[in-house]
N, C-alpha and C. Protein backbone atom coordinates (compact mmCIF):
# COMPACT_ATOMS: atom_id res chain seq x y z
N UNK A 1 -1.21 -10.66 -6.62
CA UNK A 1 -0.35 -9.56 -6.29
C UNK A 1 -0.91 -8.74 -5.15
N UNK A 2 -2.56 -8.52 -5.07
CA UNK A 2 -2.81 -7.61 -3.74
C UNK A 2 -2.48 -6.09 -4.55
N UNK A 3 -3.33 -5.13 -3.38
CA UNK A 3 -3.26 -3.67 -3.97
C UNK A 3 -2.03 -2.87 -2.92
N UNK A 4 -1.61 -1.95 -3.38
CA UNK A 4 -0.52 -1.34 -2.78
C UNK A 4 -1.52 0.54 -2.47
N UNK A 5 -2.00 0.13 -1.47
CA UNK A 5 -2.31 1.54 -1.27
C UNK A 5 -1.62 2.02 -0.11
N UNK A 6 -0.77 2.97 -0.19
CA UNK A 6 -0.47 3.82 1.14
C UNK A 6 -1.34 4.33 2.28
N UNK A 7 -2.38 5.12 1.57
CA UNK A 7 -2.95 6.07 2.44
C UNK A 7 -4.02 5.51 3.26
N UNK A 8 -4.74 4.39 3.31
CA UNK A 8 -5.77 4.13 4.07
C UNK A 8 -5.70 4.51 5.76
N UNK A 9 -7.01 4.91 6.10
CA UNK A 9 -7.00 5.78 7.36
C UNK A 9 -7.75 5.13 7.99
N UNK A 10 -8.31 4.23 7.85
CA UNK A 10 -9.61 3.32 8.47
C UNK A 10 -9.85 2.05 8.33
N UNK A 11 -9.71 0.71 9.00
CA UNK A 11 -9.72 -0.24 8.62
C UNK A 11 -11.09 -1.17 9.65
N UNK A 12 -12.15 -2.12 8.78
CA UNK A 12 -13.16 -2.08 9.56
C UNK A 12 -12.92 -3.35 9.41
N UNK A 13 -12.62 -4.33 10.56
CA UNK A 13 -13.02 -6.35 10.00
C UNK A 13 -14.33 -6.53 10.51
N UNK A 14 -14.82 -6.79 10.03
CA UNK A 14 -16.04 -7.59 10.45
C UNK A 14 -16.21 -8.73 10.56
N UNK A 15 -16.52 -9.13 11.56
CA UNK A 15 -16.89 -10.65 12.05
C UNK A 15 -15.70 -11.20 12.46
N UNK A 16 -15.48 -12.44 13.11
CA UNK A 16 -14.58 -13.15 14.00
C UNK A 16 -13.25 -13.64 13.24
N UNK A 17 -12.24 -13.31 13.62
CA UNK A 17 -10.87 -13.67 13.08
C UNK A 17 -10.54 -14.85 13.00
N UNK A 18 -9.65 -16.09 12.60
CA UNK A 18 -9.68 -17.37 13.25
C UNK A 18 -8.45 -17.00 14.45
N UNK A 19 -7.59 -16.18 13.94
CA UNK A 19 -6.82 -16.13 15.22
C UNK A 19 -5.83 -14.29 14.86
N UNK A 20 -5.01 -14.33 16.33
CA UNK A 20 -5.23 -13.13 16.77
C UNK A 20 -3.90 -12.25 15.89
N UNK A 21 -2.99 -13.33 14.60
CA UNK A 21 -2.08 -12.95 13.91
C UNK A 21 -2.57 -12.40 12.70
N UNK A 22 -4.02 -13.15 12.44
CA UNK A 22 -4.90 -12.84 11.24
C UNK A 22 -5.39 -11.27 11.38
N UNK A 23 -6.03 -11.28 12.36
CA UNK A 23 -6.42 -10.01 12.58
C UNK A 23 -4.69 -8.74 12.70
N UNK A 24 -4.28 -9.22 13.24
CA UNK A 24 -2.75 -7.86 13.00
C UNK A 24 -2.46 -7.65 11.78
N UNK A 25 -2.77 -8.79 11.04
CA UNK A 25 -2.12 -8.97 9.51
C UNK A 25 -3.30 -7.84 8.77
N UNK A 26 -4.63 -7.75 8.92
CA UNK A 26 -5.50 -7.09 8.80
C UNK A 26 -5.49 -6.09 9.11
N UNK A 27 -5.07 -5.79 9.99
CA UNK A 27 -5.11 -3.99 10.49
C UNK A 27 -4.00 -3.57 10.43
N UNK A 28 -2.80 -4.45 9.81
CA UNK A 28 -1.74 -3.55 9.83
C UNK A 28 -1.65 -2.92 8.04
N UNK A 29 -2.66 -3.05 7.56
CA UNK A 29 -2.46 -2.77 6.79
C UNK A 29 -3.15 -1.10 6.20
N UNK A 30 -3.19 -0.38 6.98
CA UNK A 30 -3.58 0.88 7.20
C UNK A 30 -2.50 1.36 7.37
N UNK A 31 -2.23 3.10 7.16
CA UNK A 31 -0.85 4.17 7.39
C UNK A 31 -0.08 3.09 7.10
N UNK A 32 0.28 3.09 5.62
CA UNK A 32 1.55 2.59 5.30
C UNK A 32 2.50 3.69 5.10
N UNK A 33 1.84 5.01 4.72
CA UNK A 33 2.50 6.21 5.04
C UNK A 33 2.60 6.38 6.02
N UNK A 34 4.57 6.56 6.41
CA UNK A 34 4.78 6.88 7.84
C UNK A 34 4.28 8.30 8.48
N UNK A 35 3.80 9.32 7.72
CA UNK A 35 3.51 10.80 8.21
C UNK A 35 1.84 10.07 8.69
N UNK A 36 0.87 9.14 7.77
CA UNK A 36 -0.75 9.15 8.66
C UNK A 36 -0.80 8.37 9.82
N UNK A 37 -1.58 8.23 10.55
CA UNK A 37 -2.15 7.23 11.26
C UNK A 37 -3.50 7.04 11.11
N UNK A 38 -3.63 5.45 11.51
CA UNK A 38 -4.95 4.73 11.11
C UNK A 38 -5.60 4.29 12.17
N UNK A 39 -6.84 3.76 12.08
CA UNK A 39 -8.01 3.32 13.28
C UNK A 39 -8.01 1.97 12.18
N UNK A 40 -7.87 0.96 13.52
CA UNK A 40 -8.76 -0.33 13.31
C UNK A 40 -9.71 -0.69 13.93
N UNK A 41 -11.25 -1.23 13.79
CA UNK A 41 -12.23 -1.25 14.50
C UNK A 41 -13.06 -2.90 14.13
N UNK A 42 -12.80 -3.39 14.80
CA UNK A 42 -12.84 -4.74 15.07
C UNK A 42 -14.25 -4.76 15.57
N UNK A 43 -15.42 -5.53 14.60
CA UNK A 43 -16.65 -5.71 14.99
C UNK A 43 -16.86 -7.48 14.76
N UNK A 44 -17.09 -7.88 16.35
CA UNK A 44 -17.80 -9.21 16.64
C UNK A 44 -19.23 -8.99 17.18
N UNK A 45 -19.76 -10.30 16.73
CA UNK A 45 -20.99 -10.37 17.39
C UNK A 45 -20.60 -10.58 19.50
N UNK A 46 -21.74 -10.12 19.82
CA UNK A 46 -21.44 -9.84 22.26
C UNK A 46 -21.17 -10.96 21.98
N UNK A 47 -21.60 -12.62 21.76
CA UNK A 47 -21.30 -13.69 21.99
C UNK A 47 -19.78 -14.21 22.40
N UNK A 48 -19.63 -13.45 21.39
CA UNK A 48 -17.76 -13.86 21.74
C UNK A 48 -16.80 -13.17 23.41
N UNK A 49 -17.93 -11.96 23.77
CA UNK A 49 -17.34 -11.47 25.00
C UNK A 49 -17.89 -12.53 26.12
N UNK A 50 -19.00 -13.58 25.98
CA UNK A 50 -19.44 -14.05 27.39
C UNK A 50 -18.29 -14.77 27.63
């Protein structure tokens, strides 16, 4: 079933996504209340920027 929380304000992934729908699917799951807004903060290891 998964949890139904509204209010989350902060969403942190850590480490590498396999792809770039996974990760939206992940951070969209913050401000499900339309009055908050949320931060997603996406941490990879530099490797992935060379």
């Amino acid at each position: 079933k998964g949890l139904d929380l509204h209010d989350i304000k902060i969403i942190v992934q850590w480490g590498y996504t396999s792809s770039l729908s996974a990760l939206m699917q992940r951070l969209g799951c913050g401000a499900r209340d339309p009055l908050l807004t949320a931060v997603g903060i996406y941490l990879v290891k530099p490797i992935y920027f060379d």
